[in-house]
Every structure is written in C-alpha cells, then in structure tokens.
C-alpha atoms as a PDB file:
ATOM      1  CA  UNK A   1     -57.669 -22.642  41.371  1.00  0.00           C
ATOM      2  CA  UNK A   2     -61.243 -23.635  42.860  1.00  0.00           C
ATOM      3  CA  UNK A   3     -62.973 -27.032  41.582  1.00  0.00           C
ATOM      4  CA  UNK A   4     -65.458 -26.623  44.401  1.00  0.00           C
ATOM      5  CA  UNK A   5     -68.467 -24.161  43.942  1.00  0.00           C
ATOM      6  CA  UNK A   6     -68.317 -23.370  48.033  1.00  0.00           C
ATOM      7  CA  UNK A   7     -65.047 -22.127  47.242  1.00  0.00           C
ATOM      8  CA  UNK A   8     -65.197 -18.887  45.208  1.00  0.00           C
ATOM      9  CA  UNK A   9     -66.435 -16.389  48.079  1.00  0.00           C
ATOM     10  CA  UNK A  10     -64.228 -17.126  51.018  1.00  0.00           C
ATOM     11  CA  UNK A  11     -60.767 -17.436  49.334  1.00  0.00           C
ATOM     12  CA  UNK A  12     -61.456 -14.267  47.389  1.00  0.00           C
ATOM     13  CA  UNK A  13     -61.678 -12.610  50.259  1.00  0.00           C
ATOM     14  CA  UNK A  14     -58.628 -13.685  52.154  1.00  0.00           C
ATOM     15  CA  UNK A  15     -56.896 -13.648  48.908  1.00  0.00           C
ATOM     16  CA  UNK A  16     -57.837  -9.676  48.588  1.00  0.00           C
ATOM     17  CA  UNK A  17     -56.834  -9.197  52.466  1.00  0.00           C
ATOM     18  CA  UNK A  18     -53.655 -10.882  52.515  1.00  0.00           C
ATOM     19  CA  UNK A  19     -52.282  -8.825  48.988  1.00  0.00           C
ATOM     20  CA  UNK A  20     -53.695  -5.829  49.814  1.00  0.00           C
ATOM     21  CA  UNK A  21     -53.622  -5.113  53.637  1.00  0.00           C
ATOM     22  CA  UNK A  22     -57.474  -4.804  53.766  1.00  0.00           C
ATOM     23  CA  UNK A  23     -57.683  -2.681  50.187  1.00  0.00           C
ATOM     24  CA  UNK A  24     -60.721  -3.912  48.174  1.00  0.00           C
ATOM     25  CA  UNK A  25     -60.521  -6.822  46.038  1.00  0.00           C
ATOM     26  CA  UNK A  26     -60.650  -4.697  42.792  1.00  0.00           C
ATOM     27  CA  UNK A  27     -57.845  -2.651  43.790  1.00  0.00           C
ATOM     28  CA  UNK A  28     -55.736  -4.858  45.644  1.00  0.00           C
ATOM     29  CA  UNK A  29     -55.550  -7.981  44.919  1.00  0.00           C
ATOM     30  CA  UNK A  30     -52.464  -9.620  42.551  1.00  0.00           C
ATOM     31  CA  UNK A  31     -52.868 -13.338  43.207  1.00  0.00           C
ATOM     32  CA  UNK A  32     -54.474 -14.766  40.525  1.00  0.00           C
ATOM     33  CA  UNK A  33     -57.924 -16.872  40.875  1.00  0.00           C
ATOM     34  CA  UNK A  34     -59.630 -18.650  38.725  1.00  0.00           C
ATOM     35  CA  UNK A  35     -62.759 -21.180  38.977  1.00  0.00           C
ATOM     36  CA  UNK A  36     -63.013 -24.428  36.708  1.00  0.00           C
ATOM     37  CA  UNK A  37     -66.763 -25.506  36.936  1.00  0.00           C
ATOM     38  CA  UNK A  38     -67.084 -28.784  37.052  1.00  0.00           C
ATOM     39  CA  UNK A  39     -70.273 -29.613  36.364  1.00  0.00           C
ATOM     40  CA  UNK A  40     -72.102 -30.190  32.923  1.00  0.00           C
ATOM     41  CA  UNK A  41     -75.567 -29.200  32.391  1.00  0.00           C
ATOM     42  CA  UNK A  42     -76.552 -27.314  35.838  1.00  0.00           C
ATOM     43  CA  UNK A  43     -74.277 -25.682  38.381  1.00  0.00           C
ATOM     44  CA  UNK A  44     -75.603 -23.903  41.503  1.00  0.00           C
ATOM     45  CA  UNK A  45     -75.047 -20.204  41.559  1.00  0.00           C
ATOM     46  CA  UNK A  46     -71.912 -20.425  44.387  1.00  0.00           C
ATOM     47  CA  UNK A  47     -69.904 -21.936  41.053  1.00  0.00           C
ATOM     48  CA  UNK A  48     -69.881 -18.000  39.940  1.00  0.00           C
ATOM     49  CA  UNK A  49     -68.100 -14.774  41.433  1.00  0.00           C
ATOM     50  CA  UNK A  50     -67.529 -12.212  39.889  1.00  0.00           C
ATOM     51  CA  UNK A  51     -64.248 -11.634  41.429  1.00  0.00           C
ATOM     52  CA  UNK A  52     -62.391 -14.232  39.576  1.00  0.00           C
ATOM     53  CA  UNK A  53     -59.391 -14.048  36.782  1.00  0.00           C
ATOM     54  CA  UNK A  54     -60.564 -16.534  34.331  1.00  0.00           C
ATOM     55  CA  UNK A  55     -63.844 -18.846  34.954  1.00  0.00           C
ATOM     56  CA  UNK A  56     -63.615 -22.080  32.882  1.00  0.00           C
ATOM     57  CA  UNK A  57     -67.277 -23.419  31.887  1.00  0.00           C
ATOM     58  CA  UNK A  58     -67.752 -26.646  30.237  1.00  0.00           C
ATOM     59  CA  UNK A  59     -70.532 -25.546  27.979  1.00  0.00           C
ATOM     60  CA  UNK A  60     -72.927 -22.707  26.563  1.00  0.00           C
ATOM     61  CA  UNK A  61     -75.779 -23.617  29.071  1.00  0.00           C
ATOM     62  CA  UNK A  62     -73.126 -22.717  32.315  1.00  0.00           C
ATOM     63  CA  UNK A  63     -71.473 -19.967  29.983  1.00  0.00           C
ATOM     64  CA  UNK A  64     -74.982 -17.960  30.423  1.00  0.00           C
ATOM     65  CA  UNK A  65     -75.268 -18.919  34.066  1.00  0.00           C
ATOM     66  CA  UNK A  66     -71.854 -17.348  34.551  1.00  0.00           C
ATOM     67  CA  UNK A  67     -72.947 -14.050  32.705  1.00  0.00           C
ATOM     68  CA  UNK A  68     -76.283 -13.987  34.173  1.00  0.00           C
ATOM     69  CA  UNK A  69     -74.275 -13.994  37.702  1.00  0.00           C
ATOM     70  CA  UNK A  70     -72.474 -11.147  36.609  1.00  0.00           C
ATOM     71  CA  UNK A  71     -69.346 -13.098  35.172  1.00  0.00           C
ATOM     72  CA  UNK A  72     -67.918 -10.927  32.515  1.00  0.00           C
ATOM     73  CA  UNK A  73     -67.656 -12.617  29.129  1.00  0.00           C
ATOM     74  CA  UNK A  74     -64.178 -11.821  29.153  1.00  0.00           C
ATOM     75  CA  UNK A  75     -63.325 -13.659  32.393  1.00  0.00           C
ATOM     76  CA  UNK A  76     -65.413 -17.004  30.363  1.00  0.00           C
ATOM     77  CA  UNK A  77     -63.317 -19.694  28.924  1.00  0.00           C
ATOM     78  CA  UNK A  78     -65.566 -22.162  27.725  1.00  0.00           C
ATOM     79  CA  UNK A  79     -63.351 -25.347  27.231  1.00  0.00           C
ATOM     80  CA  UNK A  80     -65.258 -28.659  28.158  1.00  0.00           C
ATOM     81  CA  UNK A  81     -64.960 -30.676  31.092  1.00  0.00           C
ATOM     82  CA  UNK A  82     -61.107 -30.988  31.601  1.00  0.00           C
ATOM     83  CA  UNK A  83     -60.358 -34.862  32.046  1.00  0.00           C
ATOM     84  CA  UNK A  84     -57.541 -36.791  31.209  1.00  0.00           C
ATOM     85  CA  UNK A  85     -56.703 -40.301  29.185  1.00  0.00           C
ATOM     86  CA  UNK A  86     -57.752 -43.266  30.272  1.00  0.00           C
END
C-alpha cells in the first residue's frame, strides 16, 4: 500500500522483479499494490501508475486525473479521504 505519490514507480518495479525473476510487470507480478491518494482537490501526476491493483481517489476531480494518466476505471475506487474518529 503507497500513501506517498513518489512511491508508485519504484516499488512496482522491484515488486515485478522480485515475483517474477525479471518477467514484466504485466506478466509477472502476484503481489498485490495498490495506491490510496491522499490528497483532495489536486494531486501531482507521480500519485498515478498504471501498474497498480486498486487506486483509491478521494473524489471525482482525482478520479479523472487517474484516468487521464492512464488508470483504468476499473482499478478506481473512489471512497473519500480515509480518516478515522476523533
């Protein structure tokens, strides 16, 4: 699970190496990954890869940045920002 926008890229990668021996992420790789954007209204584009499982968004305006960075509606879980009680 990545709360960090720096960290989509990177840990796909390794993530892709170490379950497939080197085989390409879309072939190889069984470890599931998934992105929870934290941020409300704007999110830099780093927040979205492609490569992920599941990519929570906290509303419609990051829902389209995902898709327009090639984020599959599919992989899109729009649920709000996750906090707990206070």
């Amino acid at each position: 699970v990545s709360v960090h926008p720096l960290c989509q890229d990177l840990p796909l990668k390794i993530l892709s190496s170490l379950d497939s021996n080197g085989a390409s992420r879309s072939e190889g790789r069984v470890t599931p990954f998934v992105t929870v954007v934290t941020d409300l209204g704007g999110a830099h584009p780093t927040w979205f890869n492609e490569g992920v499982d599941k990519c929570f968004v906290p509303s419609d305006v990051l829902k389209k940045a995902a898709m327009d960075r090639q984020v599959k509606e599919n992989q899109i879980v729009q649920y709000g920002l996750p906090i707990r009680r206070g």
